[in-house]
C-alpha atoms as a PDB file:
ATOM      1  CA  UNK A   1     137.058  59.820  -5.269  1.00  0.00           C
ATOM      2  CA  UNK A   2     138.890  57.281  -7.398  1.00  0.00           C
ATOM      3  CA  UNK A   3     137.691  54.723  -9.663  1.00  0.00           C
ATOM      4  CA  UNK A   4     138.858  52.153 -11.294  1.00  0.00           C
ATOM      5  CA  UNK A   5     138.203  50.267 -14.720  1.00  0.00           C
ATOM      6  CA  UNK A   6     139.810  47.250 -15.438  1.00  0.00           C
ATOM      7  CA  UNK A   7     139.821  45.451 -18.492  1.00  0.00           C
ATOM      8  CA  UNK A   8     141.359  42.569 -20.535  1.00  0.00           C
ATOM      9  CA  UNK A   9     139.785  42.955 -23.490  1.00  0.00           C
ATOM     10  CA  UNK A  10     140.618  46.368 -25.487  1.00  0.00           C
ATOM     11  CA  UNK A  11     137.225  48.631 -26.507  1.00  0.00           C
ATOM     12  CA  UNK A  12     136.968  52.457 -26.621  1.00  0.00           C
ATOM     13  CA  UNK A  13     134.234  52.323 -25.036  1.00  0.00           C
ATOM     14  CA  UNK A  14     135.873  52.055 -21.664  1.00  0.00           C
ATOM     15  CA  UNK A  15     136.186  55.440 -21.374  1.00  0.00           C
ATOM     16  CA  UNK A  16     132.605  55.973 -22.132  1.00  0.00           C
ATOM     17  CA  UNK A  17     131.752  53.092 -19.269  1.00  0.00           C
ATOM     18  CA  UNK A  18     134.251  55.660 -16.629  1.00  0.00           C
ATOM     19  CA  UNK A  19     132.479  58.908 -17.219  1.00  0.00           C
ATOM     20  CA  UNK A  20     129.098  57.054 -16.772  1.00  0.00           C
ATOM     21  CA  UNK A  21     130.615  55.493 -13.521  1.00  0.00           C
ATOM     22  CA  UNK A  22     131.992  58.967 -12.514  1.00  0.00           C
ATOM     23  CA  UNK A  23     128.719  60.913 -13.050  1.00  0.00           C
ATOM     24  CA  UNK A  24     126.854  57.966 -11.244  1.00  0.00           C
ATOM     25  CA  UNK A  25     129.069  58.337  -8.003  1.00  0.00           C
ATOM     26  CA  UNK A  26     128.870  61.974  -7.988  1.00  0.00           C
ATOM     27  CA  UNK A  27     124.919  61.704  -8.683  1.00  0.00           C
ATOM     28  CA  UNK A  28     124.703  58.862  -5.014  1.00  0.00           C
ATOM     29  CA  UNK A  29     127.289  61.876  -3.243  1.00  0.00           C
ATOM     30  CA  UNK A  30     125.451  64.253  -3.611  1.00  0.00           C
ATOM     31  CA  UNK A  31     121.981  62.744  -2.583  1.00  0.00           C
ATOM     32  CA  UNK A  32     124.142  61.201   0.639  1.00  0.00           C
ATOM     33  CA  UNK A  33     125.511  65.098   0.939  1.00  0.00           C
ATOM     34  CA  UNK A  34     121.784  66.105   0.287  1.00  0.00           C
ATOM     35  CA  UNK A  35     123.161  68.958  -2.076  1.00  0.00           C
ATOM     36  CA  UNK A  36     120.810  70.008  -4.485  1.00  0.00           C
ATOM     37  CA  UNK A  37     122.878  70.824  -7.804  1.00  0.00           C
ATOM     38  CA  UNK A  38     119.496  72.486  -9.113  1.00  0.00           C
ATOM     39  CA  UNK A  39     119.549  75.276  -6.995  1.00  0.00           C
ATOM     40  CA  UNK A  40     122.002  78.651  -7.266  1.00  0.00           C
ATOM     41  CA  UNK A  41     124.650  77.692  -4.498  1.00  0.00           C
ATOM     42  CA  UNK A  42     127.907  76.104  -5.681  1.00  0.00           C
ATOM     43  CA  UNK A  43     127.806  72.248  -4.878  1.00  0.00           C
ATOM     44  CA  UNK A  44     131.143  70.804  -2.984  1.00  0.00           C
ATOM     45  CA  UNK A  45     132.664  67.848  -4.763  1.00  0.00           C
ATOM     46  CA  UNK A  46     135.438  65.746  -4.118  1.00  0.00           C
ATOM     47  CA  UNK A  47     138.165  65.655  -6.864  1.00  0.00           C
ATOM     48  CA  UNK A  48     138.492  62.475  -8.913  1.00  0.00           C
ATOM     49  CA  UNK A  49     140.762  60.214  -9.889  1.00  0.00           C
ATOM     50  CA  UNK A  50     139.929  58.313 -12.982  1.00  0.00           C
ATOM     51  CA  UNK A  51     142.190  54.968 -13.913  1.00  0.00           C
ATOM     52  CA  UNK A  52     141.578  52.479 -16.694  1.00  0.00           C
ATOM     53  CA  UNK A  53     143.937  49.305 -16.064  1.00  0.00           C
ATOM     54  CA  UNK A  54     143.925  47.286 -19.146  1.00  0.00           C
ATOM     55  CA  UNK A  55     145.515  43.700 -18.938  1.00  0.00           C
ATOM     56  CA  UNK A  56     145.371  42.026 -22.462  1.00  0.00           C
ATOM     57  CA  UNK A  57     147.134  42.502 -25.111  1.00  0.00           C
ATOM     58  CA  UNK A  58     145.832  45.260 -27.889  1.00  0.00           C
ATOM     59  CA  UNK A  59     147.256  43.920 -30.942  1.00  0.00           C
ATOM     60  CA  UNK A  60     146.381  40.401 -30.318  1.00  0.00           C
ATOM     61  CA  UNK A  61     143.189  38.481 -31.543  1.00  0.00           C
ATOM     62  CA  UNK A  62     141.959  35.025 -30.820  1.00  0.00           C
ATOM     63  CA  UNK A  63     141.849  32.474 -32.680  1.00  0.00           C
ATOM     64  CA  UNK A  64     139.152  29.774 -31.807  1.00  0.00           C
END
């Protein structure tokens, strides 16, 4: 599983938008698996790759 967040505008809360989008695709995988991560037995889970692709430029602000 990989995803992918791509920004041009710098915020820390990218990383907070990734784990939300990581524990979103693992919450749809497991309903298509139809695991039940309530019960006892060990879910399966696909590792993930997590990427954050940021495009802009950090230390530069707009002027309008």
């Amino acid at each position: 599983m990989i995803l992918i967040e791509a920004q041009s505008t710098w915020t820390m809360n990218i990383f907070v938008r990734v784990l939300l989008y990581l524990a979103q695709s693992y919450h749809e995988y497991f309903q298509c698996t139809s695991q039940n991560y309530y019960k006892s037995k060990k879910v399966k889970m696909p590792k993930h790759e997590l990427y954050v692709i940021f495009t802009g430029n950090k230390g530069c602000k707009r002027i309008f």
